[in-house]
N, C-alpha and C. Protein backbone atom coordinates (compact mmCIF):
# COMPACT_ATOMS: atom_id res chain seq x y z
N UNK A 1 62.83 -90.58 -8.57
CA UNK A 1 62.86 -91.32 -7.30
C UNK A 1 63.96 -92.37 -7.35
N UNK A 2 64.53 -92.38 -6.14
CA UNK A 2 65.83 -93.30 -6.33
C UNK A 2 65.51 -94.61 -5.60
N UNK A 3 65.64 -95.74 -6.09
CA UNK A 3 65.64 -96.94 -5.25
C UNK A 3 66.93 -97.23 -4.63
N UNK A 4 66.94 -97.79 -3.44
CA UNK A 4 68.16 -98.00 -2.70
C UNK A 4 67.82 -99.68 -1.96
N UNK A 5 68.79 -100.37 -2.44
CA UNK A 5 68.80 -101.77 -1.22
C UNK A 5 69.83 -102.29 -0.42
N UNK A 6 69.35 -101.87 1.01
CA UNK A 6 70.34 -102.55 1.93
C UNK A 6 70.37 -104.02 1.77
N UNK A 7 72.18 -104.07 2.25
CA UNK A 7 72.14 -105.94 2.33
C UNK A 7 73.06 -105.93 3.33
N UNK A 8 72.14 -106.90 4.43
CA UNK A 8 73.07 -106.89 5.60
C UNK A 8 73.61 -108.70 5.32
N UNK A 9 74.63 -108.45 5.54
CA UNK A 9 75.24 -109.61 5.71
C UNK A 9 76.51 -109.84 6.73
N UNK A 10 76.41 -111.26 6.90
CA UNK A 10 77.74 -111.64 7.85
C UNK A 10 78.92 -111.78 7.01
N UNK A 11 80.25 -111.40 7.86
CA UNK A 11 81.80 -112.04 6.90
C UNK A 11 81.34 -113.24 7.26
N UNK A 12 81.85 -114.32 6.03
CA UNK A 12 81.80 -115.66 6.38
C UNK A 12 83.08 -116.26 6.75
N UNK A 13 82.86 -116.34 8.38
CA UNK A 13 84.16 -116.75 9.04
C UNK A 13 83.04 -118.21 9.87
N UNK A 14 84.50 -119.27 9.54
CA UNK A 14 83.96 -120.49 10.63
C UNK A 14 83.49 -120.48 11.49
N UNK A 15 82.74 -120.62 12.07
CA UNK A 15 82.14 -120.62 13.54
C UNK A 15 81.12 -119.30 13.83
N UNK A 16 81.73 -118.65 13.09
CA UNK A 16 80.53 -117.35 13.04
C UNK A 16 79.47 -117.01 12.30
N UNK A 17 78.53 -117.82 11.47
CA UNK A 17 77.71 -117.84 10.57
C UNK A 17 76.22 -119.49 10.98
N UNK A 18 75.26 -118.98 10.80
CA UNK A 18 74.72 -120.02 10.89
C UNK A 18 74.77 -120.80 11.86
N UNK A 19 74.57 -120.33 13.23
CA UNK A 19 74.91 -121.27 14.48
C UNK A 19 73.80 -122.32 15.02
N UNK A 20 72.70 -121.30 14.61
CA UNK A 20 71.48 -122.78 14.91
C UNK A 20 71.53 -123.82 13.63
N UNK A 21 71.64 -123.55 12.37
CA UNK A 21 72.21 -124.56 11.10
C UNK A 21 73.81 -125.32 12.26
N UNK A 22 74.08 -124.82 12.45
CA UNK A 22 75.96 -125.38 12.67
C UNK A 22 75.41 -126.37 13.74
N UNK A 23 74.71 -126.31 14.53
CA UNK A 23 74.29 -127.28 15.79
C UNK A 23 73.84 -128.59 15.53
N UNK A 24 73.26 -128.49 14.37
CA UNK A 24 73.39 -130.18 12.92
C UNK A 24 74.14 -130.34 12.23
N UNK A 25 75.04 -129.39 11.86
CA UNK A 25 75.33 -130.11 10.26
C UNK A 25 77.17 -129.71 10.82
N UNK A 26 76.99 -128.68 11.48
CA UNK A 26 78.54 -128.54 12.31
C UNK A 26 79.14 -127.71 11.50
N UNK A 27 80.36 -127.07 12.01
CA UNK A 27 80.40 -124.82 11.24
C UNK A 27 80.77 -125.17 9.99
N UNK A 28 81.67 -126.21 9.70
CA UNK A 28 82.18 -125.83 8.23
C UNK A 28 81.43 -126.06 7.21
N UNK A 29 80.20 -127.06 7.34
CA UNK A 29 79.09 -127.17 6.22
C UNK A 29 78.17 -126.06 6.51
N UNK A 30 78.08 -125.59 7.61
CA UNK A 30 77.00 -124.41 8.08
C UNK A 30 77.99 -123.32 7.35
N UNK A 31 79.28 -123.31 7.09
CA UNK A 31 79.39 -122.08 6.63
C UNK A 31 79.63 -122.03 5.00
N UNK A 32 80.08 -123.25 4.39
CA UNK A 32 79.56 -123.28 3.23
C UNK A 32 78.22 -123.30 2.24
N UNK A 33 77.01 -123.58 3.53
CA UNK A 33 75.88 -123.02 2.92
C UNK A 33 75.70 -121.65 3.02
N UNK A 34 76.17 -121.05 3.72
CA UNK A 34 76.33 -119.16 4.24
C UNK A 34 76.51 -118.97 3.17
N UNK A 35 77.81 -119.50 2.66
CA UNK A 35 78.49 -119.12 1.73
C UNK A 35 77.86 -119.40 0.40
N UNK A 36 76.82 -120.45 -0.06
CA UNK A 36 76.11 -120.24 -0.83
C UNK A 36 74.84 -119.58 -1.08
N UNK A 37 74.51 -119.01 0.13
CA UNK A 37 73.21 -118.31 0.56
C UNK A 37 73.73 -116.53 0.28
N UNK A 38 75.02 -116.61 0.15
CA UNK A 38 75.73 -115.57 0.04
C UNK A 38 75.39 -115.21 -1.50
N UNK A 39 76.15 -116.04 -2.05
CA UNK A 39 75.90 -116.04 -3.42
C UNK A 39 74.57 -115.60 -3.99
N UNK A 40 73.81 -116.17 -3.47
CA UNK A 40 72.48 -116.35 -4.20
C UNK A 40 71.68 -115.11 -4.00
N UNK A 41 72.52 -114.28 -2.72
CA UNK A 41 71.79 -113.08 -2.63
C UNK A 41 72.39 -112.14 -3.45
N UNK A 42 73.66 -112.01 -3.63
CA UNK A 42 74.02 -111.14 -4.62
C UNK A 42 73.56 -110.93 -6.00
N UNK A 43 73.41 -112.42 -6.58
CA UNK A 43 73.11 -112.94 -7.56
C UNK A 43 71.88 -112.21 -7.80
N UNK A 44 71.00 -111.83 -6.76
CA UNK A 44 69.41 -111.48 -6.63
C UNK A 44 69.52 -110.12 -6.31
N UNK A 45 70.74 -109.36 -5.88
CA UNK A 45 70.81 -107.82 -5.58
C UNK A 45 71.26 -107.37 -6.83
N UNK A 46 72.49 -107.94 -7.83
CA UNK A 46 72.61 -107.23 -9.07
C UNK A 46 71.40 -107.41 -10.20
N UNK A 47 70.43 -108.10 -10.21
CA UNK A 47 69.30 -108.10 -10.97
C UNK A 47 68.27 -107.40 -10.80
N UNK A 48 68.67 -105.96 -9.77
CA UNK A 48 67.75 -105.30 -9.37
C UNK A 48 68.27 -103.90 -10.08
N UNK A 49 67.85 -103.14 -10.39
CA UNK A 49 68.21 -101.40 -11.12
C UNK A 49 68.47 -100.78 -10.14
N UNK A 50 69.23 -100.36 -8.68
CA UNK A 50 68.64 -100.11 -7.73
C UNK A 50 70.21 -99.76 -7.40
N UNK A 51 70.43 -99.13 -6.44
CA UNK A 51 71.94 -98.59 -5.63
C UNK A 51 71.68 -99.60 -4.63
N UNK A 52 72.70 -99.99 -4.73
CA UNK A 52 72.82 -101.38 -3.59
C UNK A 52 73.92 -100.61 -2.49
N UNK A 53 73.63 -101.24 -1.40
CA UNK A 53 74.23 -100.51 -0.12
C UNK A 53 74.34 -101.74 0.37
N UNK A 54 76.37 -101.95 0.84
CA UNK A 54 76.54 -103.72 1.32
C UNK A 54 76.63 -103.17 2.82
N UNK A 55 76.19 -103.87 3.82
CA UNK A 55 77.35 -103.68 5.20
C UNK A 55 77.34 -104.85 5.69
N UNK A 56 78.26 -105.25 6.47
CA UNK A 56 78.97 -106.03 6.72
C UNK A 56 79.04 -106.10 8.22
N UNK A 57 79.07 -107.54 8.89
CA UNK A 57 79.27 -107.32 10.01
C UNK A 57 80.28 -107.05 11.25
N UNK A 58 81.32 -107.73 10.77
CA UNK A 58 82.79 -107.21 11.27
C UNK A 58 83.62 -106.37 11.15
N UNK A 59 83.96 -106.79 9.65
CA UNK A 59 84.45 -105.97 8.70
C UNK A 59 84.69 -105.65 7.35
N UNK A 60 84.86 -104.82 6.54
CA UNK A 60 84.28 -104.34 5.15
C UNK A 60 85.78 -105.40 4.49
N UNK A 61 85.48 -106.72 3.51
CA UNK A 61 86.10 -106.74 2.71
C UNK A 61 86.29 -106.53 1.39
N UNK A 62 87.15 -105.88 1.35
CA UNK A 62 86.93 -105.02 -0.28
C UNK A 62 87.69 -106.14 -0.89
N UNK A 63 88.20 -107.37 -1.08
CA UNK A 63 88.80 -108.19 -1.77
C UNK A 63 87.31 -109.05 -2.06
N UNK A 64 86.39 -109.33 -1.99
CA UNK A 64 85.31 -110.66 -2.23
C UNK A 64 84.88 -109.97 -3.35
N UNK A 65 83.70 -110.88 -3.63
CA UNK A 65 82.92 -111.04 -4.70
C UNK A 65 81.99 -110.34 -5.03
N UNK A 66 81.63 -109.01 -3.72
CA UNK A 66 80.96 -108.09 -3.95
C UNK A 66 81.65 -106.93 -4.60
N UNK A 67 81.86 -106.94 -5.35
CA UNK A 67 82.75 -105.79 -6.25
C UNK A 67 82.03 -104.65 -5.74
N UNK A 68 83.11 -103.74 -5.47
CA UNK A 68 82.74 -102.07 -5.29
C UNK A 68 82.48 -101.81 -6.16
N UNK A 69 82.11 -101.71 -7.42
CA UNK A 69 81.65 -101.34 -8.71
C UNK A 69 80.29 -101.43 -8.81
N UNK A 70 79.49 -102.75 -8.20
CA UNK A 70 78.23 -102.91 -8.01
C UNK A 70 77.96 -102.17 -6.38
N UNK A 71 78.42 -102.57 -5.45
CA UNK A 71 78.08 -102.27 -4.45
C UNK A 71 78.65 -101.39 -3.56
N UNK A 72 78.33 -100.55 -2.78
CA UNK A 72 78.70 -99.50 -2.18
C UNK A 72 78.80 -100.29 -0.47
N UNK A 73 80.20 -100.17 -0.08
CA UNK A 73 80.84 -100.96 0.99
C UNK A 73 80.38 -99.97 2.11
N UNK A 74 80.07 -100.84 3.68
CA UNK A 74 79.45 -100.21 4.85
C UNK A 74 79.90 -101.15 5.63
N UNK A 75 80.17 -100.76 7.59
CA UNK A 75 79.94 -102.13 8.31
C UNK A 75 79.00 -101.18 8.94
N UNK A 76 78.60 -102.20 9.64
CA UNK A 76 76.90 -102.22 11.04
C UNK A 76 77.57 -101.86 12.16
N UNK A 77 76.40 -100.33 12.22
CA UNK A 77 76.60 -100.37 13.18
C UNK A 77 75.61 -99.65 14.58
N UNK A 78 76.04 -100.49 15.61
CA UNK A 78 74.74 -100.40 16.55
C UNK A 78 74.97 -101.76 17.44
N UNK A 79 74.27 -101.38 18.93
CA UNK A 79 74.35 -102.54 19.60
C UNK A 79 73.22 -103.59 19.21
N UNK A 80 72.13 -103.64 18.48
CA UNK A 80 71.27 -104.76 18.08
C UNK A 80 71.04 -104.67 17.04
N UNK A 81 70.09 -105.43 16.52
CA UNK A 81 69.81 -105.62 15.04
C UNK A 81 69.03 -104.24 14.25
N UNK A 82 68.32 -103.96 15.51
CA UNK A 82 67.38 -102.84 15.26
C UNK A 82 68.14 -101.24 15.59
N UNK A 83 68.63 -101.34 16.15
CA UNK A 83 70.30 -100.29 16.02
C UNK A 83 70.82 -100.46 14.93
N UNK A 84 71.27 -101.32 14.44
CA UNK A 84 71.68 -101.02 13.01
C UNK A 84 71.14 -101.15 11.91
N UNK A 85 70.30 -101.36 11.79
CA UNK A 85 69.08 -101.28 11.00
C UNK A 85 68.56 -99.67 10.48
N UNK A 86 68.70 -99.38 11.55
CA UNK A 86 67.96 -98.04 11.70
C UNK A 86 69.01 -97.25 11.96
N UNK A 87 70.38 -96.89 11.65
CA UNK A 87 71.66 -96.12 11.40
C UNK A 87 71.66 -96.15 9.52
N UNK A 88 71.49 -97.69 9.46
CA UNK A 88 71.46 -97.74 7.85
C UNK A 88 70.52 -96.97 7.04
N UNK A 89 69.34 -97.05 7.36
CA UNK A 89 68.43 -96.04 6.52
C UNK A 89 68.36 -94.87 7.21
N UNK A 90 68.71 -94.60 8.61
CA UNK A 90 68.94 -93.15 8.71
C UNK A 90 70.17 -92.66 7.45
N UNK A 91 70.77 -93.25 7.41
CA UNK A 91 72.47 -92.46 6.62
C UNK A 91 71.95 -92.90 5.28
N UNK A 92 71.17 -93.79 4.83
CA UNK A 92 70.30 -93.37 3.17
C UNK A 92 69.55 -92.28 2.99
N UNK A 93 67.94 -92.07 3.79
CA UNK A 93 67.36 -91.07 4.02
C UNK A 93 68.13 -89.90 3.93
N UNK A 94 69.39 -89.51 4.82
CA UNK A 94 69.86 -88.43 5.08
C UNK A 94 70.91 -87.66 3.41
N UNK A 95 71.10 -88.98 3.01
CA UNK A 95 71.95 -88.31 1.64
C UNK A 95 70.60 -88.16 0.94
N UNK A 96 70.09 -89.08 0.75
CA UNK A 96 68.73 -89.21 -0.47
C UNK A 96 67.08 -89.16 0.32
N UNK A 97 66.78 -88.15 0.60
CA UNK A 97 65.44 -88.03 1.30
C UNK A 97 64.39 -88.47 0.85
N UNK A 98 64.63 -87.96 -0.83
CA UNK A 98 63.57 -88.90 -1.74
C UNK A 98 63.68 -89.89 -1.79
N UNK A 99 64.27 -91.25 -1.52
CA UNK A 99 64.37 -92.42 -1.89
C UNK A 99 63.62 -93.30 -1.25
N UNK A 100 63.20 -94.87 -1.87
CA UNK A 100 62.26 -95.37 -1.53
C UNK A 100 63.44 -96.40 -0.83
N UNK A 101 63.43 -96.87 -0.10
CA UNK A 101 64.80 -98.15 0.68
C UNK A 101 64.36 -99.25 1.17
N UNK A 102 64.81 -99.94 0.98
CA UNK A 102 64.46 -101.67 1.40
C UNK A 102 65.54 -102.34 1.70
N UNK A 103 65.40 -103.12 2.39
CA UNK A 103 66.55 -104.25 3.11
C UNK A 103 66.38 -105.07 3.33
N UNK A 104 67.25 -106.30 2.73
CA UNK A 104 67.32 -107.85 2.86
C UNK A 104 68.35 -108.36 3.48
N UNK A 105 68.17 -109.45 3.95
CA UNK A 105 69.63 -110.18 4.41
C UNK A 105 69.74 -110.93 3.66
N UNK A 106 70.59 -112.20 3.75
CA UNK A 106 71.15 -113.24 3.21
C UNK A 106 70.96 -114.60 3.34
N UNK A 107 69.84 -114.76 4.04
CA UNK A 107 69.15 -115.85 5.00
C UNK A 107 67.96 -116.81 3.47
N UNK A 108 67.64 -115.65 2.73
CA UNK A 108 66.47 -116.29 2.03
C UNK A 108 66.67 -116.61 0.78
N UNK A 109 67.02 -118.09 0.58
CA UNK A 109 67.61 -118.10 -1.06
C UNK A 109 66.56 -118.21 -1.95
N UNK A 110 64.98 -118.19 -1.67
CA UNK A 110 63.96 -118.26 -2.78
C UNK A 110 63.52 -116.95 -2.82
N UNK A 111 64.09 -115.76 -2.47
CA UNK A 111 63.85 -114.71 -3.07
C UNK A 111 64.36 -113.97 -4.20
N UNK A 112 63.36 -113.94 -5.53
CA UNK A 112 63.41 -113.32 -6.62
C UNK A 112 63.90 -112.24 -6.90
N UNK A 113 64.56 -111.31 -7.41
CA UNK A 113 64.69 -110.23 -8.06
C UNK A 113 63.47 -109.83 -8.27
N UNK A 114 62.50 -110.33 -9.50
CA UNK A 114 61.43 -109.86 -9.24
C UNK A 114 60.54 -109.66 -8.05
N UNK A 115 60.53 -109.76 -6.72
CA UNK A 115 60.08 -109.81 -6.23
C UNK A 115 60.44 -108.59 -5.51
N UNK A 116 61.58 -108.31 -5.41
CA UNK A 116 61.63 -107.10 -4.38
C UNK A 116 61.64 -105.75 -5.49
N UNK A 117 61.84 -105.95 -6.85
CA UNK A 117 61.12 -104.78 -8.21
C UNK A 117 59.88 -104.84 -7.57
N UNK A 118 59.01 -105.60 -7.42
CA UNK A 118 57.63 -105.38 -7.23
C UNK A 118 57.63 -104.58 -5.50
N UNK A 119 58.33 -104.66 -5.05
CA UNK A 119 58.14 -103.90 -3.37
C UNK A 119 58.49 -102.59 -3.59
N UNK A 120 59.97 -102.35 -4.37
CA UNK A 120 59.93 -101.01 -4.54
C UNK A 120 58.16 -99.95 -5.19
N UNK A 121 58.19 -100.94 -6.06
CA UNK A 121 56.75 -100.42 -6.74
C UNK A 121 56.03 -99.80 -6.33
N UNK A 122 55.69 -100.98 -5.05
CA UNK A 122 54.62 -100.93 -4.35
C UNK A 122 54.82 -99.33 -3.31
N UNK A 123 55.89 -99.09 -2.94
CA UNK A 123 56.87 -97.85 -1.97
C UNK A 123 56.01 -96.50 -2.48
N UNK A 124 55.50 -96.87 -3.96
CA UNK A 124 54.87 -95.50 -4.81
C UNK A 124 53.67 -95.58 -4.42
N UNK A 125 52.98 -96.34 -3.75
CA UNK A 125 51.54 -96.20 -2.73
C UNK A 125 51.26 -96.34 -1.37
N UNK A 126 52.31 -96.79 -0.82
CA UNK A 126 52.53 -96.93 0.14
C UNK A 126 53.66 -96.38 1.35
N UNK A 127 53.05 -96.22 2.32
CA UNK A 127 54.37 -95.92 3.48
C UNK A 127 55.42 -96.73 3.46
N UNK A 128 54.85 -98.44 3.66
CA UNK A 128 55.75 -99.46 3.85
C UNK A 128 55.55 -100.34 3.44
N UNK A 129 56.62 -101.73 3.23
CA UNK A 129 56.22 -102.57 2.30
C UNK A 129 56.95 -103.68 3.50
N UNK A 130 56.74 -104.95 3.72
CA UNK A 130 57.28 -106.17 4.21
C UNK A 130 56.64 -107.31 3.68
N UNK A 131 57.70 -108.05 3.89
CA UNK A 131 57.86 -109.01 2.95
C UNK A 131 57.67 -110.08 4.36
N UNK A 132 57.21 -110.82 5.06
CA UNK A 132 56.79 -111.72 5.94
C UNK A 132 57.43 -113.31 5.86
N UNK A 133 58.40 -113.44 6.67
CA UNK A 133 58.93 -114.92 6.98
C UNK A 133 58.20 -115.51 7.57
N UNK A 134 58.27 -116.61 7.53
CA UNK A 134 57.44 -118.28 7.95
C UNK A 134 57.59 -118.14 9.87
N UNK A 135 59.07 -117.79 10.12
CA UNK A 135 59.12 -117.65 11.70
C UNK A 135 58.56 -116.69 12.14
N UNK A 136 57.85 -115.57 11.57
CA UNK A 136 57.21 -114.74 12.52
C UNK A 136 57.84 -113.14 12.34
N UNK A 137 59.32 -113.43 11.45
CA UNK A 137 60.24 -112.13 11.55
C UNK A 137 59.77 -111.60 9.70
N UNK A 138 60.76 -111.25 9.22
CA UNK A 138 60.38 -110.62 7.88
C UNK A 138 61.94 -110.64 7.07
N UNK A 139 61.40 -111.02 5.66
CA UNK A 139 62.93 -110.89 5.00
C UNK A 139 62.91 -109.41 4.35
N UNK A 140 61.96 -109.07 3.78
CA UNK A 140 62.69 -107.44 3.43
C UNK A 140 61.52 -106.29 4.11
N UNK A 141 62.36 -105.16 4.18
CA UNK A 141 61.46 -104.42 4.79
C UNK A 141 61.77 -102.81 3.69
N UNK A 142 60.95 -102.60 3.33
CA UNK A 142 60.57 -101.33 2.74
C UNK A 142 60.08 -100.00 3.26
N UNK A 143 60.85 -98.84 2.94
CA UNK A 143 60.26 -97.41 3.19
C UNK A 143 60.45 -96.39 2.44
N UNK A 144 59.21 -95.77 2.77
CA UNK A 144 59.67 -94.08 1.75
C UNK A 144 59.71 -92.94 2.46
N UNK A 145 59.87 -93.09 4.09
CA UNK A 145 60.48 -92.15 4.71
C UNK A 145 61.07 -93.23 5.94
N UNK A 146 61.55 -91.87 6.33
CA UNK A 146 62.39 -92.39 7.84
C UNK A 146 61.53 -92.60 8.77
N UNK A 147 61.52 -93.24 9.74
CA UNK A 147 61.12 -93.77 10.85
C UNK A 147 61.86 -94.63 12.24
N UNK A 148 62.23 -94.00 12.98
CA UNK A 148 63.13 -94.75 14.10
C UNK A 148 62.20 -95.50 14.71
N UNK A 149 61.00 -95.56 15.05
CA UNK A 149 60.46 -96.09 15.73
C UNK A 149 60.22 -97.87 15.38
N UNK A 150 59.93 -97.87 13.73
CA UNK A 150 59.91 -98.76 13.39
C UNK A 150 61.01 -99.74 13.71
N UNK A 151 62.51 -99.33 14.38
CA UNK A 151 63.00 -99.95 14.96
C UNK A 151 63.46 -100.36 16.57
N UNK A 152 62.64 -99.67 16.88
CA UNK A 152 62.39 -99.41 18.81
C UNK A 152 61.41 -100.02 19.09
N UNK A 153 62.19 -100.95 20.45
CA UNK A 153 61.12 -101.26 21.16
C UNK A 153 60.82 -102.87 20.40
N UNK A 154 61.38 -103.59 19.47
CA UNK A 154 61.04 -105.14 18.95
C UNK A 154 61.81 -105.85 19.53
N UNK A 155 61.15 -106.74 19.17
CA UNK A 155 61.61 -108.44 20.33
C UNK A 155 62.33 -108.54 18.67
N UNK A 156 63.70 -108.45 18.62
CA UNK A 156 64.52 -109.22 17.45
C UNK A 156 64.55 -110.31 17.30
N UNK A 157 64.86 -111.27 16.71
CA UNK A 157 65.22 -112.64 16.80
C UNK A 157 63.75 -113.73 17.76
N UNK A 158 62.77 -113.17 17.67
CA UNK A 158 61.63 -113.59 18.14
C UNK A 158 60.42 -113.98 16.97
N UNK A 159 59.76 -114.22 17.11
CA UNK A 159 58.57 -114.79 16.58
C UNK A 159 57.71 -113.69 16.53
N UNK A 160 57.78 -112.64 17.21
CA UNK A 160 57.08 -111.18 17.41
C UNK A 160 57.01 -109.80 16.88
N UNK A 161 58.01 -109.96 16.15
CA UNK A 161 58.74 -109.01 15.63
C UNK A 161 58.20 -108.74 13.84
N UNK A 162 57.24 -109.47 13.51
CA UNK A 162 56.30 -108.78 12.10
C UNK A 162 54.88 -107.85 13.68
N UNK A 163 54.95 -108.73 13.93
CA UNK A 163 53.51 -108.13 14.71
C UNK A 163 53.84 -107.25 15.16
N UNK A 164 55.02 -106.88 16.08
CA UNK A 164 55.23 -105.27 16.73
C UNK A 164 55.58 -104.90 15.58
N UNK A 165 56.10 -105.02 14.56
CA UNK A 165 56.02 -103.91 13.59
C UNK A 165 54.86 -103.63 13.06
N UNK A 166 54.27 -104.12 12.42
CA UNK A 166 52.94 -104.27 12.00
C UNK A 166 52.12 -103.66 13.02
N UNK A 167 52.24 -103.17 14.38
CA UNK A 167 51.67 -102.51 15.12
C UNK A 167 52.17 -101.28 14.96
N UNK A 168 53.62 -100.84 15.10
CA UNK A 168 54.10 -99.77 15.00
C UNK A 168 53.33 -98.91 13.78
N UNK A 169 53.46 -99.39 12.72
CA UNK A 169 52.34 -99.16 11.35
C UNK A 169 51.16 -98.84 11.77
N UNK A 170 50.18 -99.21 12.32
CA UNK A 170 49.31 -99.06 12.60
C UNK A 170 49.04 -98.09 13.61
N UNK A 171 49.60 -97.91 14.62
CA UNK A 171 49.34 -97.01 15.36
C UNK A 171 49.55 -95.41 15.31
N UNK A 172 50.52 -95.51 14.08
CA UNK A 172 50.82 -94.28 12.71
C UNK A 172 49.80 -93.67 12.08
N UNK A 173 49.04 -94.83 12.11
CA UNK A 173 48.42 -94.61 10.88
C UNK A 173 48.70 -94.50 9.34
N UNK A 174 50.28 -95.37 9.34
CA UNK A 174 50.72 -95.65 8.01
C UNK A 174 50.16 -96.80 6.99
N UNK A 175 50.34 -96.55 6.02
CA UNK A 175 50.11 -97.84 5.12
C UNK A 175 51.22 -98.54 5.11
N UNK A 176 50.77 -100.19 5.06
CA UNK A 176 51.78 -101.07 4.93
C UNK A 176 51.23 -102.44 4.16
N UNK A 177 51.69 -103.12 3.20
CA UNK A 177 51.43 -104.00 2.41
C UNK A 177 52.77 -104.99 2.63
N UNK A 178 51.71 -106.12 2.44
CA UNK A 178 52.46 -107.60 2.79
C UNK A 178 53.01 -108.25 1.37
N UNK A 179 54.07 -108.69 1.37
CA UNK A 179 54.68 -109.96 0.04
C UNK A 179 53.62 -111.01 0.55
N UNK A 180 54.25 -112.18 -0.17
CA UNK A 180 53.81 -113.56 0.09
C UNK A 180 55.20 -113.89 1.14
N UNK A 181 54.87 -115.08 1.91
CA UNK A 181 55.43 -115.00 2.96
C UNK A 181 56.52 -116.41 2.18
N UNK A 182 57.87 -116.10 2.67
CA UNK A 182 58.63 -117.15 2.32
C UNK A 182 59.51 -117.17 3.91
N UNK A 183 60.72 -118.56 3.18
CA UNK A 183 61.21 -118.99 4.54
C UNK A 183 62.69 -118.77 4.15
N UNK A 184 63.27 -118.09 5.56
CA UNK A 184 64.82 -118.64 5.92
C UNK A 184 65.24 -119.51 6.05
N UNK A 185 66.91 -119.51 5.74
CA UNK A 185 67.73 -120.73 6.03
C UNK A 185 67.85 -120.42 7.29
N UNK A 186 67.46 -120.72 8.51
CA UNK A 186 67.78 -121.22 9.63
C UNK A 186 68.49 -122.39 10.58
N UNK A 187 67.89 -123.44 10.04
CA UNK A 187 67.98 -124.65 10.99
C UNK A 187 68.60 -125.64 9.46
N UNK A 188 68.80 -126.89 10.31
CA UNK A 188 68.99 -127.82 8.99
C UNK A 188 67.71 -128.68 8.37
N UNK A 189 66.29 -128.47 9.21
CA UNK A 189 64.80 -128.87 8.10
C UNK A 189 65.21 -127.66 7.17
N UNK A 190 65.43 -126.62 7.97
CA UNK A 190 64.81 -125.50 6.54
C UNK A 190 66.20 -125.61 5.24
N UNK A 191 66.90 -125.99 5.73
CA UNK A 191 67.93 -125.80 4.16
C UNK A 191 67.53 -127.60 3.58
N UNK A 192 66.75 -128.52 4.27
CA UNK A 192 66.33 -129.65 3.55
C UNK A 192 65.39 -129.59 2.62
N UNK A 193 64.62 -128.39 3.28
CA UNK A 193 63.06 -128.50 3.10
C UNK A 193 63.75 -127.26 1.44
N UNK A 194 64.90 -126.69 1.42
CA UNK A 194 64.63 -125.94 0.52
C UNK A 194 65.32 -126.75 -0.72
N UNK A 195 66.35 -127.72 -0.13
CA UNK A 195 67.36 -128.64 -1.50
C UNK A 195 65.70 -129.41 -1.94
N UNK A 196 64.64 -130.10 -1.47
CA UNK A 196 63.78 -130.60 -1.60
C UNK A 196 63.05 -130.00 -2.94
N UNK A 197 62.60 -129.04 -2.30
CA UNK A 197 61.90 -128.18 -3.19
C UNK A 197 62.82 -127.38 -4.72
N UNK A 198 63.50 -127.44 -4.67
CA UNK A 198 64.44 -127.43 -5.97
C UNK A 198 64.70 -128.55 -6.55
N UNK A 199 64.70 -129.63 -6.15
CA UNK A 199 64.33 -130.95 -6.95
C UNK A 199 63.10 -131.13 -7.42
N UNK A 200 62.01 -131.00 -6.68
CA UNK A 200 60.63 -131.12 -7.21
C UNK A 200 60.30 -129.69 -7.89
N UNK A 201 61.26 -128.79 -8.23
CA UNK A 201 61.04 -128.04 -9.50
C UNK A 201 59.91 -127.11 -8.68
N UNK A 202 60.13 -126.45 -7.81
CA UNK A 202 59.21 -125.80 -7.04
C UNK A 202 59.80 -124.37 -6.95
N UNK A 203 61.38 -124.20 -7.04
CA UNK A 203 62.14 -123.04 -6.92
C UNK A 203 62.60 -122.62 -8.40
């Protein structure tokens, strides 16, 4: 069985990264935390055994820090989140049918390596695996088959969007198992609330 992890991420260009963060702290510190939120996900994708699958949102740079050696270069594509979402594990599924696939973004810097080893795991009892954000959305999402639906039809960027999935599941009649729920860098509480908690030795 092959593990596979998508990583969607933004190019980190000024003004284009982090816009509800940028509305406090203003683009060029909003994009140097990108840019360390960047880091920290890679940092957390090569500690995984797993075929990593990068895409990108503009465009593929093969000069950064994601070495083609570790990662296999992609851009997004689709008119919403859930359009490209669901092009990406269609075109995994379709090379590797057996494979179990999961996808993270770049938003969540207290997510473990160990933590998404344990989701694949979990892929060996389950239909689906999500991992549940604090806003209502989800940082990784897990499967061991294809499913378009799971991306049709969600309120993206909403507060709604674990629950219509979590319905979609259900009305399947699939299995689906929850992580512990952690938080995105969003706003500027949440990148306070996270420098905080790495001082008090919590991360």
């Amino acid at each position: 069985m092959t593990n596979v992890l998508i990583i969607f991420i933004k190019n980190p260009r000024l003004g284009k990264v982090k816009t509800r963060l940028a509305r406090t702290v203003g683009d060029s510190e909003a994009l140097r935390i990108y840019q360390l939120l960047l880091e920290q996900t890679r940092q957390t994708a090569l500690g995984l055994s797993v075929h990593r699958r990068l895409y990108y949102d503009a465009y593929i740079d093969v000069d950064d820090a994601w070495l083609s050696v570790d990662f296999e270069k992609h851009l997004q594509t689709g008119a919403d989140l859930g359009a490209r979402m669901e092009h990406a594990f269609a075109s995994v599924f379709a090379q590797v049918p057996d494979a179990r696939v999961g996808i993270i973004g770049s938003d969540c810097p207290e997510l473990p390596a160990a933590t998404l080893q344990k989701a694949f795991d979990m892929l060996e009892t389950h239909d689906a695996v999500i991992g549940p954000s604090t806003d209502g959305g989800y940082y990784f999402l897990g499967l061991r088959s294809f499913d378009a639906s799971v991306f049709r039809g969600i309120s993206w960027s909403t507060d709604a969007v674990l629950r219509q999935t979590l319905e979609v599941f259900e009305q399947q009649g699939k299995t689906c198992v929850l992580l512990e729920p952690r938080t995105d860098i969003d706003t500027a509480e949440d990148w306070q609330a996270y420098l905080v908690a790495i001082k008090d030795g919590r991360m």
